[in-house]
PDB file of N, CA and C in Angstrom:
ATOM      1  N   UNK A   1     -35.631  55.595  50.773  1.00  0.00           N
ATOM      2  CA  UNK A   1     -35.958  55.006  52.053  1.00  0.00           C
ATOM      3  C   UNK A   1     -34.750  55.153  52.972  1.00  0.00           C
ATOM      4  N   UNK A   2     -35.004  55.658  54.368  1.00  0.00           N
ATOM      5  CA  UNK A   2     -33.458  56.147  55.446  1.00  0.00           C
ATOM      6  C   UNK A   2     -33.822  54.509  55.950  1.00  0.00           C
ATOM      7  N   UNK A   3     -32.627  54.666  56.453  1.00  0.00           N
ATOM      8  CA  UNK A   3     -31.898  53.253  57.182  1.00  0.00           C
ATOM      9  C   UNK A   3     -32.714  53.889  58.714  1.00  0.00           C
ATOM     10  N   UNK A   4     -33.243  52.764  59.171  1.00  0.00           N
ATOM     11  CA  UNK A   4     -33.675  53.003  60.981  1.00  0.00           C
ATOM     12  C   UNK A   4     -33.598  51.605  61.680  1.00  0.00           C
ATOM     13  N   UNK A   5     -32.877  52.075  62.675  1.00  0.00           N
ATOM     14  CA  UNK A   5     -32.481  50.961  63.402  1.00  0.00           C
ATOM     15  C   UNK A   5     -33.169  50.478  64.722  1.00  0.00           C
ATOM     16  N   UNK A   6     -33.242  49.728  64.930  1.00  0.00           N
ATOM     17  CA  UNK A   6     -34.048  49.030  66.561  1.00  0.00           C
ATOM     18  C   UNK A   6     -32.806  47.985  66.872  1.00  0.00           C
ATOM     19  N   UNK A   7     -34.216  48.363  68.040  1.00  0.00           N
ATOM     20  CA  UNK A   7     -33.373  47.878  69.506  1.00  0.00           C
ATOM     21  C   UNK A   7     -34.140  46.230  69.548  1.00  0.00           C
ATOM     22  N   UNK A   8     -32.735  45.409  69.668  1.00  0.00           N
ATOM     23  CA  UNK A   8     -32.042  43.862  69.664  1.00  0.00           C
ATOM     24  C   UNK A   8     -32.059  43.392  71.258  1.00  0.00           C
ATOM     25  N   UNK A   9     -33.019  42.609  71.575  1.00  0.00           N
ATOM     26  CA  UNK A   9     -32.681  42.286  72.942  1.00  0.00           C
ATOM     27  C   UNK A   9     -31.742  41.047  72.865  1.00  0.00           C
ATOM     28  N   UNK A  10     -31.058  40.711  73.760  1.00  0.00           N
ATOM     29  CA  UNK A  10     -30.585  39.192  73.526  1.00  0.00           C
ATOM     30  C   UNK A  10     -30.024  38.245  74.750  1.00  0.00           C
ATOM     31  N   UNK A  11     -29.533  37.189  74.595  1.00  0.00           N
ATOM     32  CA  UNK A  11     -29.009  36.257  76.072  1.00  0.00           C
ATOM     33  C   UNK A  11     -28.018  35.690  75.571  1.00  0.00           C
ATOM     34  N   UNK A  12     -27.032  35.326  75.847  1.00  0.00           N
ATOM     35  CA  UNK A  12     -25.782  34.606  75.725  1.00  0.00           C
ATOM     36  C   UNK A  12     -26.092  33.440  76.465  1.00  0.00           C
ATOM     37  N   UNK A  13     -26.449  31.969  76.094  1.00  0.00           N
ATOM     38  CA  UNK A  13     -25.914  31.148  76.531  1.00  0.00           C
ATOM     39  C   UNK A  13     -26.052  29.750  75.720  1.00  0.00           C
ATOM     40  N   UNK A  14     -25.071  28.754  76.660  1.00  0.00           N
ATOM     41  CA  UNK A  14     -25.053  27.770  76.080  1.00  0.00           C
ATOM     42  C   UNK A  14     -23.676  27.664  75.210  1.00  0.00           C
ATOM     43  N   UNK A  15     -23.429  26.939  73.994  1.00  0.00           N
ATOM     44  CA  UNK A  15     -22.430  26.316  73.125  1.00  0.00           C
ATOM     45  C   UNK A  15     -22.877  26.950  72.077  1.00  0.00           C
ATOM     46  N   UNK A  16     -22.117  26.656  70.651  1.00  0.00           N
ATOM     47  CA  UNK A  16     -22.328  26.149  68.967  1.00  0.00           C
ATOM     48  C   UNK A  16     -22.828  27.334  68.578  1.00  0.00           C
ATOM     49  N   UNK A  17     -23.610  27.673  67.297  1.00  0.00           N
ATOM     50  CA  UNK A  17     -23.852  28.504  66.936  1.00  0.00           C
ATOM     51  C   UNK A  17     -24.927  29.819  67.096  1.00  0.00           C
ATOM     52  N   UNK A  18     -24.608  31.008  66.815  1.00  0.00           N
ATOM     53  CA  UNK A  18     -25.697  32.062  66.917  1.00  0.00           C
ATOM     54  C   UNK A  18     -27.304  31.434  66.523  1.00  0.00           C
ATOM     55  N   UNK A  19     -28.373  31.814  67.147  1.00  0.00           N
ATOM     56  CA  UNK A  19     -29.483  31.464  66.524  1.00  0.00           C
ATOM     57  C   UNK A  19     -30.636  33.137  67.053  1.00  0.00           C
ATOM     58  N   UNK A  20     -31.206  33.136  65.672  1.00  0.00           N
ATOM     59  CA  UNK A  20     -31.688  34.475  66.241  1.00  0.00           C
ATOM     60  C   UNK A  20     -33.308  34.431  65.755  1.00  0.00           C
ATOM     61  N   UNK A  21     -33.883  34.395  66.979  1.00  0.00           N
ATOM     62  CA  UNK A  21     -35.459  34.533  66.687  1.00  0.00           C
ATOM     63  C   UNK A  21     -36.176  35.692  66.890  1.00  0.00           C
ATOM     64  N   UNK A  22     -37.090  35.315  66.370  1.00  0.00           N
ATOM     65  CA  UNK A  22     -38.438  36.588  65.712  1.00  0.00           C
ATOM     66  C   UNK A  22     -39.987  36.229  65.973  1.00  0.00           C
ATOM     67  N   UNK A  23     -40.195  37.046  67.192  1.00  0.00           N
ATOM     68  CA  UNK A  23     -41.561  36.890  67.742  1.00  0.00           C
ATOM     69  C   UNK A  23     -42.379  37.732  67.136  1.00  0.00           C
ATOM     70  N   UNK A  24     -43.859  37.420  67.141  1.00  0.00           N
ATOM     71  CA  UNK A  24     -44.451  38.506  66.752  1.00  0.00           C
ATOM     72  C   UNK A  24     -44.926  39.787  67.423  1.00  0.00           C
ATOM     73  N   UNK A  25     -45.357  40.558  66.663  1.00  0.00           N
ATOM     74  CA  UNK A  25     -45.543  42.159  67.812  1.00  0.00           C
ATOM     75  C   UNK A  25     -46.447  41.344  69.139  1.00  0.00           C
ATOM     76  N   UNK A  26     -46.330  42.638  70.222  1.00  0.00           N
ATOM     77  CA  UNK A  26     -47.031  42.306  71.334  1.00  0.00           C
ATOM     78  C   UNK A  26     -46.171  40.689  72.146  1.00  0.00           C
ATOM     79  N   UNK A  27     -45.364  39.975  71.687  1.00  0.00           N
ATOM     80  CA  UNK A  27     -44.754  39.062  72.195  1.00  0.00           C
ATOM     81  C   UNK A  27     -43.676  39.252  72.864  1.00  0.00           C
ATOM     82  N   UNK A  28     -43.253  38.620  74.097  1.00  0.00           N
ATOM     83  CA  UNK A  28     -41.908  38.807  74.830  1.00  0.00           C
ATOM     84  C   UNK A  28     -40.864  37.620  74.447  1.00  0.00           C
ATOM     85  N   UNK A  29     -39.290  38.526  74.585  1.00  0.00           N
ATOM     86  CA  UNK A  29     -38.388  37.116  74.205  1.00  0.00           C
ATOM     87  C   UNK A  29     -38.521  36.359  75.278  1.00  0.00           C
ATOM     88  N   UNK A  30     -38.876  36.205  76.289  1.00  0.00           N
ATOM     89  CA  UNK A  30     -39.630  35.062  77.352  1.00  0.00           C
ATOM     90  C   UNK A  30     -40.344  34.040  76.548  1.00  0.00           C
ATOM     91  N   UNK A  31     -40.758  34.374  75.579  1.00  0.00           N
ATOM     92  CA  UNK A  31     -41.898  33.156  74.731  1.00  0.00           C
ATOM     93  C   UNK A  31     -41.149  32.170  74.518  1.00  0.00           C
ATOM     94  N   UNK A  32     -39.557  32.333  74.384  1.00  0.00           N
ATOM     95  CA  UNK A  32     -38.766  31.480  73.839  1.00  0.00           C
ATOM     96  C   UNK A  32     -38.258  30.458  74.767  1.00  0.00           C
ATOM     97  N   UNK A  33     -38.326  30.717  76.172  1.00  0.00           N
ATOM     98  CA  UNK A  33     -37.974  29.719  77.435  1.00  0.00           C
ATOM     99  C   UNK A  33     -38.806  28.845  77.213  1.00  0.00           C
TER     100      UNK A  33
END
């Protein structure tokens, strides 16, 4: 199996620690506002 990589959208803000979410297909990281 080859290694394939995608594309990570993301936002910087706020304090404290990284948190990294996972929408499902067809979903925008907008869902998360």
């Amino acid at each position: 199996m080859a290694n394939k990589s995608i594309d990570c959208a993301y936002s910087v803000r706020g304090l404290g620690p990284a948190i990294f979410f996972v929408h499902g297909i067809g979903a925008r990281k907008t869902t998360w506002n």
